[in-house]
Protein backbone atom coordinates (compact mmCIF):
# COMPACT_ATOMS: atom_id res chain seq x y z
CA UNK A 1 33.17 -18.37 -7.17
CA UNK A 2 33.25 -15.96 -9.67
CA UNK A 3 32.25 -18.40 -12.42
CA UNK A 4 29.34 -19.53 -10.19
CA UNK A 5 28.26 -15.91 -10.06
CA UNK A 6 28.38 -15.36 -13.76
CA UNK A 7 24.62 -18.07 -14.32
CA UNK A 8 22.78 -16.02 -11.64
CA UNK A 9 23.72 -12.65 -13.26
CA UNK A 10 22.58 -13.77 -16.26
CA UNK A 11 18.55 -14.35 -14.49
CA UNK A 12 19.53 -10.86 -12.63
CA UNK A 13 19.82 -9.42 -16.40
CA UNK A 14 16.46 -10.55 -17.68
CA UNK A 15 14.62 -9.49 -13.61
CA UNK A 16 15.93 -5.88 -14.50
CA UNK A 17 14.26 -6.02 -18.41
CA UNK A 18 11.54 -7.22 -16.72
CA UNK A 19 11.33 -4.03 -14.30
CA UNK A 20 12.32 -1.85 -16.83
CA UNK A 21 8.67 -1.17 -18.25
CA UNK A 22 7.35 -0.11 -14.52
CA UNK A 23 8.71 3.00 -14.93
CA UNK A 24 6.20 4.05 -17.96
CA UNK A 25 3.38 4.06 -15.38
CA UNK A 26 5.12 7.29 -13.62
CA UNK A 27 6.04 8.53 -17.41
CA UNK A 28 2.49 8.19 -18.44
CA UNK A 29 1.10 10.52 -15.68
CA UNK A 30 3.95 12.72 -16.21
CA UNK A 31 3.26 13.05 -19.81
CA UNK A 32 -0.43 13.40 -19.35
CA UNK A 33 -0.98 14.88 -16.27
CA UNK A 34 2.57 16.17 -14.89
CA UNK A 35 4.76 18.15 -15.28
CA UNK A 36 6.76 17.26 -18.85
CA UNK A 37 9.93 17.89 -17.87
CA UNK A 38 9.46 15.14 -14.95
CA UNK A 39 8.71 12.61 -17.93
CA UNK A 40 12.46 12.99 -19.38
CA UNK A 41 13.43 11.79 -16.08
CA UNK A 42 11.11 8.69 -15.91
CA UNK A 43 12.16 8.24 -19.90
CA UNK A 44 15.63 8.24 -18.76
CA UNK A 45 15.66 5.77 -15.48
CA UNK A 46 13.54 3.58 -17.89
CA UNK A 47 16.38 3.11 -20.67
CA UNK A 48 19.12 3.22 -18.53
CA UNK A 49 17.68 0.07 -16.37
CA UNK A 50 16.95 -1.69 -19.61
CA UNK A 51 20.35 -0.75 -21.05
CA UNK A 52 22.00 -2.26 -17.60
CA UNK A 53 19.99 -4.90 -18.13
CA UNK A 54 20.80 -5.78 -22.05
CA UNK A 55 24.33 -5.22 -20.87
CA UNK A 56 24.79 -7.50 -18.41
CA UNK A 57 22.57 -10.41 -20.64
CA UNK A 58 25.14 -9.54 -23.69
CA UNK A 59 27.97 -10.51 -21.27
CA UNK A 60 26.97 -13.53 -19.43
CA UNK A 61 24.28 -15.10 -21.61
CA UNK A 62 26.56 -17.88 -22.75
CA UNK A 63 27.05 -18.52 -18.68
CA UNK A 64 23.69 -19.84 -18.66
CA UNK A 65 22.45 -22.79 -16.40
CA UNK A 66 19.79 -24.31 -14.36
CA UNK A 67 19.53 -22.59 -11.16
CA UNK A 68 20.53 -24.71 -7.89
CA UNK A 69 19.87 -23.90 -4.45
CA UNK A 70 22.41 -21.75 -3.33
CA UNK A 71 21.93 -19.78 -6.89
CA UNK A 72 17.96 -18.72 -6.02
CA UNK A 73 19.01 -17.47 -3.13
CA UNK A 74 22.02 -15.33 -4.43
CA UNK A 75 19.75 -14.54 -6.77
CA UNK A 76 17.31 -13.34 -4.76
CA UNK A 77 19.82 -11.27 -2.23
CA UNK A 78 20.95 -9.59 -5.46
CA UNK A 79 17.50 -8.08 -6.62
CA UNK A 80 16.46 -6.71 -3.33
CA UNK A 81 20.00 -4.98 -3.04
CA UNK A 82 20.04 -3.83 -6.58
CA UNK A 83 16.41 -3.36 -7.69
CA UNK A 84 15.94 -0.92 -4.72
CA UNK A 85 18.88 1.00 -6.46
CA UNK A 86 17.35 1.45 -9.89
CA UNK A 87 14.60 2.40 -8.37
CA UNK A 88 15.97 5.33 -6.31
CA UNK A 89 17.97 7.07 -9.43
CA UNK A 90 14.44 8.98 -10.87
CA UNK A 91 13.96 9.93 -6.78
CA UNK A 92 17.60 11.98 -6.47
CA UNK A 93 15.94 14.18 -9.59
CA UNK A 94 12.31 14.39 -8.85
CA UNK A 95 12.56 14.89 -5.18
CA UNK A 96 13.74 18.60 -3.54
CA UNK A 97 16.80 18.27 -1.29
CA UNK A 98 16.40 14.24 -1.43
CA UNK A 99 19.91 12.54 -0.58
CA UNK A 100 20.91 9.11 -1.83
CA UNK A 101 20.80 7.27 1.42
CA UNK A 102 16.60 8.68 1.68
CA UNK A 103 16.18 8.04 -1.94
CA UNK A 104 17.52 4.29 -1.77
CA UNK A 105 15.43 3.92 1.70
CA UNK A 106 12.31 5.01 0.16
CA UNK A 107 13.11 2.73 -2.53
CA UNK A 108 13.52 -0.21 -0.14
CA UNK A 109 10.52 0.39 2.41
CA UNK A 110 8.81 0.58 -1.29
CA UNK A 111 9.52 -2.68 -2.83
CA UNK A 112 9.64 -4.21 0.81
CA UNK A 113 5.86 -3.22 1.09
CA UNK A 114 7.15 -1.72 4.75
CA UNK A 115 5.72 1.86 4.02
CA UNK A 116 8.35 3.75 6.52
CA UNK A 117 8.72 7.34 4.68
CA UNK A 118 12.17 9.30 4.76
CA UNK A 119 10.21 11.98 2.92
CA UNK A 120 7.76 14.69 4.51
CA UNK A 121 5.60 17.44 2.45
CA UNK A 122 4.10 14.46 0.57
CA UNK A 123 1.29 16.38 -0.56
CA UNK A 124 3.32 18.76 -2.58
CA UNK A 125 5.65 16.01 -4.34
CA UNK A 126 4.92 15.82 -8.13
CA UNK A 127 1.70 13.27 -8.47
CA UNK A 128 4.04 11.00 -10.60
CA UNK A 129 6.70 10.22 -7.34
CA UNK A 130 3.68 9.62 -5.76
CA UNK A 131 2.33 7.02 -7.90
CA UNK A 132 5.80 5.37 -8.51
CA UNK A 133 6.28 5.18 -4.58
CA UNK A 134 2.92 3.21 -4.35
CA UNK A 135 3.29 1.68 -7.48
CA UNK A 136 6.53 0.24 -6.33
CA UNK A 137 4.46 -1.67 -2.99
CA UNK A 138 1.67 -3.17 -5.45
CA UNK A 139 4.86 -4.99 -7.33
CA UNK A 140 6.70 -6.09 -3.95
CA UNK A 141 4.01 -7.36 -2.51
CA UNK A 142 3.74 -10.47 -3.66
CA UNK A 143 7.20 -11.01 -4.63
CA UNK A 144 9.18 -9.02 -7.47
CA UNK A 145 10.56 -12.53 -8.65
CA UNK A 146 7.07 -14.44 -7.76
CA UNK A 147 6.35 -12.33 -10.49
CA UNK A 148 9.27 -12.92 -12.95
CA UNK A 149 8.71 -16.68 -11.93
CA UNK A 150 5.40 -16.54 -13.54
CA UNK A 151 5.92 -13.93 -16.72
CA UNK A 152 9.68 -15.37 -17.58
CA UNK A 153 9.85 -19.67 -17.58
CA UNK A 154 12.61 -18.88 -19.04
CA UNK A 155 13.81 -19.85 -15.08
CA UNK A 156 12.69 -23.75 -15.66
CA UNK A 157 12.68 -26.14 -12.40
CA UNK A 158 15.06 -22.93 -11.13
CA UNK A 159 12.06 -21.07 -10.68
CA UNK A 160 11.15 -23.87 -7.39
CA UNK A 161 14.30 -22.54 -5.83
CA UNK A 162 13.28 -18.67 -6.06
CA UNK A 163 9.85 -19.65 -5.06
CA UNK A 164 11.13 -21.31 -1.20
CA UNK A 165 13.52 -18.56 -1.24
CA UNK A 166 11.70 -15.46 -1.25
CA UNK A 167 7.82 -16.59 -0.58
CA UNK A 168 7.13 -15.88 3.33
CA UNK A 169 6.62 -18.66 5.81
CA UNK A 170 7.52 -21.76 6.92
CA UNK A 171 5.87 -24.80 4.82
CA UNK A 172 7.65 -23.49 1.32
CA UNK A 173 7.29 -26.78 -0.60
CA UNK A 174 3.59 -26.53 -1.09
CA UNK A 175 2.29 -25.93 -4.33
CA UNK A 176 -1.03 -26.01 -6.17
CA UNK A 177 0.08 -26.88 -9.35
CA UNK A 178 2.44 -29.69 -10.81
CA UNK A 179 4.31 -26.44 -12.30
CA UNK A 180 5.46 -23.45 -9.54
CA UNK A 181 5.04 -20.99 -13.20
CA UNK A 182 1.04 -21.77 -12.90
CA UNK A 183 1.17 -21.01 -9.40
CA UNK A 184 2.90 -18.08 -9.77
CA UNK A 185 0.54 -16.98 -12.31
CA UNK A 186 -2.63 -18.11 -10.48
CA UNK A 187 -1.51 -16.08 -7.33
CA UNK A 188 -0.60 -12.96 -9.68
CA UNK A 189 -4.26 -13.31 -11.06
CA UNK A 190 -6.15 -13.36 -7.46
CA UNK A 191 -3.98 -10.38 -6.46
CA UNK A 192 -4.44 -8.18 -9.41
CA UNK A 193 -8.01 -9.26 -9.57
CA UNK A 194 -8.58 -7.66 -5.96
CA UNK A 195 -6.24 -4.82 -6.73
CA UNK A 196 -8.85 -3.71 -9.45
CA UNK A 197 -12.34 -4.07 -6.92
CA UNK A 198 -9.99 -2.16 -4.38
CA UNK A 199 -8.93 0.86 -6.43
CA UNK A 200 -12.78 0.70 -7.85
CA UNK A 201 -14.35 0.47 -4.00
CA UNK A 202 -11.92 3.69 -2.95
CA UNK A 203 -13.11 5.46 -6.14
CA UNK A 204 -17.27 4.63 -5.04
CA UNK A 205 -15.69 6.01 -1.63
CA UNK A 206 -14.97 9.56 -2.80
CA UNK A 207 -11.12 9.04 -3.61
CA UNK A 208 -9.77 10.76 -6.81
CA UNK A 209 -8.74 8.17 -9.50
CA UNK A 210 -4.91 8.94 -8.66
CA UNK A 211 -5.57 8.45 -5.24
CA UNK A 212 -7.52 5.58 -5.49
CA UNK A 213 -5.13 3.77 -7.55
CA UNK A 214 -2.19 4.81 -5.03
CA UNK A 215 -4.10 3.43 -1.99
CA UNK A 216 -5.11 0.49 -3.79
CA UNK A 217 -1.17 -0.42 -4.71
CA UNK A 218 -0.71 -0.10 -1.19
CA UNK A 219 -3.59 -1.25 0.68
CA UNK A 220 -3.12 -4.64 -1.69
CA UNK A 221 0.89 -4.71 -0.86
CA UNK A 222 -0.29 -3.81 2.96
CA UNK A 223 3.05 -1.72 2.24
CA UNK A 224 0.88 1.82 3.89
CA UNK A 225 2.65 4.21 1.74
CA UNK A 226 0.06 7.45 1.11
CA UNK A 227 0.04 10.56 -1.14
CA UNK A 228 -0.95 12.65 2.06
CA UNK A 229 1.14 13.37 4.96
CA UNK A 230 -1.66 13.08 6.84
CA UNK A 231 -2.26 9.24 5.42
CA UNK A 232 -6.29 8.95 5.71
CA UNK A 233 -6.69 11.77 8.06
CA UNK A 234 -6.64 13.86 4.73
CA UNK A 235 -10.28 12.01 4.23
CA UNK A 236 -11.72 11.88 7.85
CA UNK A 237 -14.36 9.75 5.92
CA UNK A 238 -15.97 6.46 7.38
CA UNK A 239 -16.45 5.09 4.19
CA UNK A 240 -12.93 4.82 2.89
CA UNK A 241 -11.93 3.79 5.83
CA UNK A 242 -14.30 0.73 5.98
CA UNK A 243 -12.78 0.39 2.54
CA UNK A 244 -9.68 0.03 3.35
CA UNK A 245 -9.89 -1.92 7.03
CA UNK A 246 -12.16 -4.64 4.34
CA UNK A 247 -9.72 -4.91 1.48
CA UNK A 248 -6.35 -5.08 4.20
CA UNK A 249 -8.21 -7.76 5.94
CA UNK A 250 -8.31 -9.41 2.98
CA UNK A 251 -4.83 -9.11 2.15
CA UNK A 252 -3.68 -10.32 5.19
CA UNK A 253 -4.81 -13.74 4.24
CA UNK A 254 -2.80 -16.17 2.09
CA UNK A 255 -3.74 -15.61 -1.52
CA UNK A 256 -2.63 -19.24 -1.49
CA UNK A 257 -5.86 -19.93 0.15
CA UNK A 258 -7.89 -17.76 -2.38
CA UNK A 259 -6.24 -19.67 -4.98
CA UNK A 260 -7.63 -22.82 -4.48
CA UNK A 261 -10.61 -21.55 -3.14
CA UNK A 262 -11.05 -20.48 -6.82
CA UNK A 263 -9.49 -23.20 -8.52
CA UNK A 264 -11.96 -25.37 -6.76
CA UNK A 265 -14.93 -22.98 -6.18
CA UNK A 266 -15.58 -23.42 -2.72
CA UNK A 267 -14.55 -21.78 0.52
CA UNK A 268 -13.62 -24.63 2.38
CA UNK A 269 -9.81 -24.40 1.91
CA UNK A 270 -10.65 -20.43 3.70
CA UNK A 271 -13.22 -21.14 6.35
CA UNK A 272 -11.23 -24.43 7.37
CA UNK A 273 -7.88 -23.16 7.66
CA UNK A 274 -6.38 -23.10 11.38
CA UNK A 275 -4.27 -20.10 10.75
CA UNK A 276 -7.05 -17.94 9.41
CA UNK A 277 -9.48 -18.73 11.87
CA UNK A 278 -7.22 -17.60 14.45
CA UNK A 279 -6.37 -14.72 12.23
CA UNK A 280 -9.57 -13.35 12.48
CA UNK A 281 -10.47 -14.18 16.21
CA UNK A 282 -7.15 -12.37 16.97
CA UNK A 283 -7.92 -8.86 15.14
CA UNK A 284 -11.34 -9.25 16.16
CA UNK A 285 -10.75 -9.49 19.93
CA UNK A 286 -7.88 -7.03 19.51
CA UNK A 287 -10.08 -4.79 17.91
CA UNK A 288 -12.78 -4.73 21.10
CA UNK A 289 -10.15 -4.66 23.43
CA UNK A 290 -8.52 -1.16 22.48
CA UNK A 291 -12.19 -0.12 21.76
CA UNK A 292 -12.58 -0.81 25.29
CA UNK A 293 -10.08 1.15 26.32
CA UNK A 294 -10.31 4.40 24.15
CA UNK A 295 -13.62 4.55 26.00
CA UNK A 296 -12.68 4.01 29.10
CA UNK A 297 -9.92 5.86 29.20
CA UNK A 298 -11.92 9.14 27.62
CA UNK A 299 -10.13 9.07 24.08
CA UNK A 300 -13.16 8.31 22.19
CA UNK A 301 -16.10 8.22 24.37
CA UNK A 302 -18.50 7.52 21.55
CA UNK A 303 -18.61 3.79 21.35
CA UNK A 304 -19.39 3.65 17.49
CA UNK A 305 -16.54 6.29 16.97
CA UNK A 306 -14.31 3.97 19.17
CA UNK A 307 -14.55 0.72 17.17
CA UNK A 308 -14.40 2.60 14.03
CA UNK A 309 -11.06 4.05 15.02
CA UNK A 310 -9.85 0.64 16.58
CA UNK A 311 -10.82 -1.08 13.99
CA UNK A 312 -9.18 0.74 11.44
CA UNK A 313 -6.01 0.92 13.40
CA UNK A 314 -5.95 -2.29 13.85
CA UNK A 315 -6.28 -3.70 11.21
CA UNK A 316 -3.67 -1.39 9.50
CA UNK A 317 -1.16 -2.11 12.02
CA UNK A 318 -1.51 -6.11 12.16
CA UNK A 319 -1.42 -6.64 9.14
CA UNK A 320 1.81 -4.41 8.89
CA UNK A 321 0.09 -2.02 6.60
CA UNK A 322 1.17 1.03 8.19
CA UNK A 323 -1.79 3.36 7.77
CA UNK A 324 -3.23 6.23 10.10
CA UNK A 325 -6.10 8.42 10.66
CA UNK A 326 -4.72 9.85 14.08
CA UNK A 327 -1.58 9.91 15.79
CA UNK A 328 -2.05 6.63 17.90
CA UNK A 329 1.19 6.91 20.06
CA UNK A 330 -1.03 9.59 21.67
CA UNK A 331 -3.23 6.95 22.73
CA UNK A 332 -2.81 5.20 26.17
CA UNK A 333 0.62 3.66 25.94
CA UNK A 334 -1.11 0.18 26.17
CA UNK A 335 -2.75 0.54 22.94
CA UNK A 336 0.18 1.44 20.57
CA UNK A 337 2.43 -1.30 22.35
CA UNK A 338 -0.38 -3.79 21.51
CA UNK A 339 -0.73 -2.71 17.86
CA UNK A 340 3.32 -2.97 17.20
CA UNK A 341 3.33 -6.43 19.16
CA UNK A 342 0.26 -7.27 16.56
CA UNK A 343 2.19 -6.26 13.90
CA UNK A 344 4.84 -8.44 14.32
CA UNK A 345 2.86 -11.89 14.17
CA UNK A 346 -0.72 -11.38 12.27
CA UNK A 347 -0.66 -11.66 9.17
CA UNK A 348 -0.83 -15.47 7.33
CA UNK A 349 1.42 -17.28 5.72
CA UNK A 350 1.50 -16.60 1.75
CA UNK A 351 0.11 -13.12 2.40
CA UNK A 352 1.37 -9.26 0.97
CA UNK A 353 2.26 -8.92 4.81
CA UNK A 354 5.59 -8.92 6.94
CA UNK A 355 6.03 -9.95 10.22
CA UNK A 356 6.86 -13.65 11.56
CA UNK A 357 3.16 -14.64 9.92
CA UNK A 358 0.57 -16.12 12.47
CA UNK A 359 1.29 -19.84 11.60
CA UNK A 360 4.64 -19.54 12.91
CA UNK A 361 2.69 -18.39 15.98
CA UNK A 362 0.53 -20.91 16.47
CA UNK A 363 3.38 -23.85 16.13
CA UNK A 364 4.93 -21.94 18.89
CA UNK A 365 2.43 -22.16 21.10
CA UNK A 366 1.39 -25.95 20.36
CA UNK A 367 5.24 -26.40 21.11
CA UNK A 368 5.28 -24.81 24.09
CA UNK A 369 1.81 -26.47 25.16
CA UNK A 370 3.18 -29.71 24.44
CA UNK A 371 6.65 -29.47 26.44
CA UNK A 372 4.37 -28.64 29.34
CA UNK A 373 2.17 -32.23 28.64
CA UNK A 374 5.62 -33.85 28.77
CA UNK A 375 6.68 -32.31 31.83
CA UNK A 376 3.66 -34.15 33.75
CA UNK A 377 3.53 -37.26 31.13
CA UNK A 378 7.20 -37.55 30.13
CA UNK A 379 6.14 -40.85 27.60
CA UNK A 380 2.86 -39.77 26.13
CA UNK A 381 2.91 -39.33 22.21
CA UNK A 382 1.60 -35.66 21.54
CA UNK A 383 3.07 -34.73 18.39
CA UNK A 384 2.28 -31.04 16.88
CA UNK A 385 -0.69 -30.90 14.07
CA UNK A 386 -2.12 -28.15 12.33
CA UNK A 387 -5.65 -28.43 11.35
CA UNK A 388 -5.42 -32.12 11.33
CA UNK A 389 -2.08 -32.62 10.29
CA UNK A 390 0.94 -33.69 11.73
CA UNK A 391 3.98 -31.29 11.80
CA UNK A 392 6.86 -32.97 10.12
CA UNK A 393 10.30 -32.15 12.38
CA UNK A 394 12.08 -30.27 9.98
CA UNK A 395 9.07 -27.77 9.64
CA UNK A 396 9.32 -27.49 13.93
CA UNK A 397 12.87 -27.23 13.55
CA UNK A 398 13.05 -24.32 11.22
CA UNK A 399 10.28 -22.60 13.30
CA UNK A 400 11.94 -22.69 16.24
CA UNK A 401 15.81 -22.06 14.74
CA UNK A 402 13.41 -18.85 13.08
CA UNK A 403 12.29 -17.43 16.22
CA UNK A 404 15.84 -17.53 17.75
CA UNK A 405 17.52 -15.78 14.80
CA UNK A 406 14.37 -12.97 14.64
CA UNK A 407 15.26 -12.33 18.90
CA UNK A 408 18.99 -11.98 18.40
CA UNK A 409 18.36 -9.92 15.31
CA UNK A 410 16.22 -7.23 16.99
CA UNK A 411 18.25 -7.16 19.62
CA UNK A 412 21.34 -6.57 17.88
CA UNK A 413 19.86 -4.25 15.60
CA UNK A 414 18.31 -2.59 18.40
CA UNK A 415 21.78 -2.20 20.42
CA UNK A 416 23.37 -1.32 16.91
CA UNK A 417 20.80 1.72 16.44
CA UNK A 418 21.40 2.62 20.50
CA UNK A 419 24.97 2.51 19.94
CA UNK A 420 24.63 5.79 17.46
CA UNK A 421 22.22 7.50 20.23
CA UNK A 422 18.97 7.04 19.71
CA UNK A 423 16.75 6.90 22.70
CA UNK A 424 15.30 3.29 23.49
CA UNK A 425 11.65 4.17 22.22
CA UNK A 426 12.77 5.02 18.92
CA UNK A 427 15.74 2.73 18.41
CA UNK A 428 13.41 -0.56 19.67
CA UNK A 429 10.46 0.63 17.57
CA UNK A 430 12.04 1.68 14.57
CA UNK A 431 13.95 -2.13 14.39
CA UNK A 432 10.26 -3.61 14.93
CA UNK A 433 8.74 -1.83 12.45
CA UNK A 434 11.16 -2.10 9.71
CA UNK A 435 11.84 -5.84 10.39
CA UNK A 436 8.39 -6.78 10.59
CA UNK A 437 7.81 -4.49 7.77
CA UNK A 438 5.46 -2.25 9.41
CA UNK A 439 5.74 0.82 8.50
CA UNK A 440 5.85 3.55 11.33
CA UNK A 441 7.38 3.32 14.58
CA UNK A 442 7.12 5.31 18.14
CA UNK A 443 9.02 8.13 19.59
CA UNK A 444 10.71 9.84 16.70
CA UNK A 445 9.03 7.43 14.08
CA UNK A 446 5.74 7.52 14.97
CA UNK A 447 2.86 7.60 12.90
CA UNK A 448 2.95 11.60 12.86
CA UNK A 449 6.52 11.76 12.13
CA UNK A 450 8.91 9.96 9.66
CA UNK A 451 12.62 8.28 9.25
CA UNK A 452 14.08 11.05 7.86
CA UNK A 453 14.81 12.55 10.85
CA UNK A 454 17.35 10.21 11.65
CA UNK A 455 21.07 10.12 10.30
CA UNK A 456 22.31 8.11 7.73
CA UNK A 457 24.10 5.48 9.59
CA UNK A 458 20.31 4.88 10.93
CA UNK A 459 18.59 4.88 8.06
CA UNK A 460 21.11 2.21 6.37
CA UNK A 461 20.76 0.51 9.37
CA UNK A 462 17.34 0.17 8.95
CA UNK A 463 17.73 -0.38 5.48
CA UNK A 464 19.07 -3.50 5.94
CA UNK A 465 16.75 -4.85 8.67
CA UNK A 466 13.68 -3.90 5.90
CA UNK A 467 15.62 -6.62 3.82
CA UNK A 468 16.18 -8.90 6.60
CA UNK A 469 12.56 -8.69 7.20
CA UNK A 470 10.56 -8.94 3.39
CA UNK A 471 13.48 -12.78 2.65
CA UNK A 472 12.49 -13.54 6.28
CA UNK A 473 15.97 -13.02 7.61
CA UNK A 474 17.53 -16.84 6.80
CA UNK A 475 17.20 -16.06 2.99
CA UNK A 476 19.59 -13.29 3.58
CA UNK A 477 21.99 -14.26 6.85
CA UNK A 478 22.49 -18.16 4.99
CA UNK A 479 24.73 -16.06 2.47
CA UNK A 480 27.05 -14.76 5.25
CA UNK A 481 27.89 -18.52 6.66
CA UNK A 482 31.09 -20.07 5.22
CA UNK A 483 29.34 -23.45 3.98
CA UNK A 484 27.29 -21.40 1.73
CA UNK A 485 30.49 -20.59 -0.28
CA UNK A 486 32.10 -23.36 0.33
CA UNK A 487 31.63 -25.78 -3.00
């Protein structure tokens, strides 16, 4: 097993030259902007993850093969363990009082694109930690090795494994292209392409340039991380606000779809897709219903003010973003259970977001419609389509074999969390939020407070179920099965 081990550690060695340069972005501020001695540190983290990296290459080069099945997802399992890691080391030195079981969770909830903060007094960290935090969502949203897929062919007809094993939901073997590097590339281009209108529509807003590039890297990677402990309360502007609820609309759509919508310059492949149709009637009607009720229930009794904040909220929640303007758990206890229960389902397929993804959803429901059609016409042929097209039964049977393992694993992780003495609120919450890769919680985690109040055994806890939930839980649990090792 060892020898199987050595091939994929010689990909992992070229993935960590490959993140080795992200650290110059921090360095650069630091230099220019920062404080100096802060740019040592980024300096350092920079060369030692490159040095790790040429060291590893040097001694498992000649192990070099094309990557099978079982390797992309090894593969995969081994970057968001040990990527997070790198990551954390400038943290423990930038960061007052910062432990390594915060500094490795920020890292996490960072390349995760969940956006739960261990850290408080956010406003008063160096600008640079700031930027590397958000900098850190704008790379994992999309996919750290999406990414090394398209810069590094180096991967071959590998790179197809890498692809089904990381990208989120459940038709993987689509592609665009004959070649999954030109995807990869194509989808890079449409996200950085509206990462730059973003960060340019926050500066027209009134953000700084710093901010504005922050909040674009994580409006994009719908991760929610924010330079402000106060997130956009620090604004209390309707215009970047608007921007935002626009651009993480946007990003909760498959930049699959926007791909081809490009490729073949027209909208159809958008405006007829099942899943986004139903993407947007869901926040929409979401949206007027806790409108409704903010007014009704006295919150907001300006109607304008209402769907503005609902909106917002909304949006930010759904699509697992994690943003906040006001402390929502304050709201009627109906609205902040409907915006975690959103979180967990909205966003599409091939989108920045976490969460089961809406298509998953839908096939659900058509499932469950059409076991009710058989219980009154036990011969009629009903199969399950999506926009037109028949469901094949493997697809049905990985949805459904999906949905079990998500239940048992927020129960478990739910009863694992209780088990150390949190109260039900929190423990519940917290598991939701960091497997669907939300962001903030309830109770303890809410949206005005953050996960470093809890112990360590918690936040490792949750560490893991923010892994579970960005490889979509069978990418990671298929390792722990005995035929996966078995040759």
């Amino acid at each position: 097993m060892l020898f199987s081990l050595l091939p994929v550690t010689a990909v992992f060695s070229r993935v960590l030259l490959a993140f080795s340069p992200a650290f110059l972005v921090p360095l650069a501020w630091s230099w220019f902007h920062d404080a100096r001695q802060h740019a040592l540190i980024w300096a350092c983290a920079c060369a030692f993850t490159a040095v790790c990296g040429v060291a590893l290459w040097r001694g498992t080069r000649r192990f070099r093969r094309e990557l099978q099945a079982r390797d992309g997802f090894l593969l995969v399992n081994l970057v968001w363990v040990l990527l997070p890691a790198f990551a954390a080391v400038p943290l423990m030195f930038t960061v007052p009082d910062i432990t390594w079981t915060k500094a490795y969770f920020e890292a996490m909830s960072a390349l995760t694109a969940t956006g739960a903060t261990a850290l408080s007094g956010l406003d008063a960290l160096p600008v640079s930690v700031n930027i590397w935090r958000c900098f850190l969502q704008l790379v994992g949203g999309l996919g750290i090795m999406l990414l090394v897929v398209a810069v590094l062919p180096l991967l071959g007809l590998g790179g197809v494994q890498l692809y089904r094993a990381e990208t989120p939901g459940p038709m993987k073997d689509t592609k665009f292209t004959p070649r999954i590097a030109e995807t990869a590339r194509g989808l890079w281009g449409v996200y950085v392409a509206f990462s730059v209108l973003c960060m340019l529509a926050y500066r027209w807003a009134g953000m700084s340039w710093p901010d504005a590039f922050m909040h674009m890297c994580t409006t994009m990677g719908l991760g929610g991380f924010s330079s402000h402990d106060a997130s956009f309360g620090h604004w209390d502007s309707r215009t970047i606000e608007a921007v935002a609820t626009v651009f993480m609309t946007l990003a909760g759509v498959s930049f699959m779809r926007y791909f081809v919508a490009l490729r073949h310059r027209t909208l159809r492949p958008i405006v007829n897709d099942r899943e986004i149709r139903t993407y947007v009637a869901v926040l929409t009607v979401s949206i007027l219903v806790v409108a409704i009720l903010l007014v009704v229930q006295g919150v907001v009794p300006d109607v304008a003010e209402a769907l503005r904040t609902s909106a917002f909220h909304v949006v930010s929640v759904a699509t697992t973003t994690g943003y906040a303007s006001v402390d929502y758990a304050q709201w009627p206890v109906f609205a902040p259970v409907l915006l975690m229960f959103l979180g967990c389902f909205v966003s599409c397929a091939g989108s920045t977001g976490g969460g089961i993804k809406l298509v998953r959803m839908v096939l659900l429901i058509k499932q469950a419609r059409r076991e009710l059609v058989r219980i009154i016409h036990p011969r009629v042929v009903n199969p399950v389509t999506l926009g037109g097209t028949v469901m094949p039964a493997p697809v049905m049977t990985a949805v459904m074999g999906y949905m079990l393992i998500y239940g048992a694993a927020t129960m478990g992780l739910t009863m694992v969390l209780l088990f150390t003495g949190l109260d039900i609120v929190t423990a519940f919450s917290a598991v939701v939020a960091t497997l669907n890769n939300i962001g903030p919680g309830l109770g303890l985690v809410g949206p005005a407070s953050h996960f470093g109040v809890l112990d360590s055994v918690q936040i490792w806890v949750l560490s893991f179920a923010m892994l579970l939930g960005r490889l979509e839980l069978l990418a990671v649990l298929v390792l722990f099965t005995g035929q996966f090792w078995r040759r």
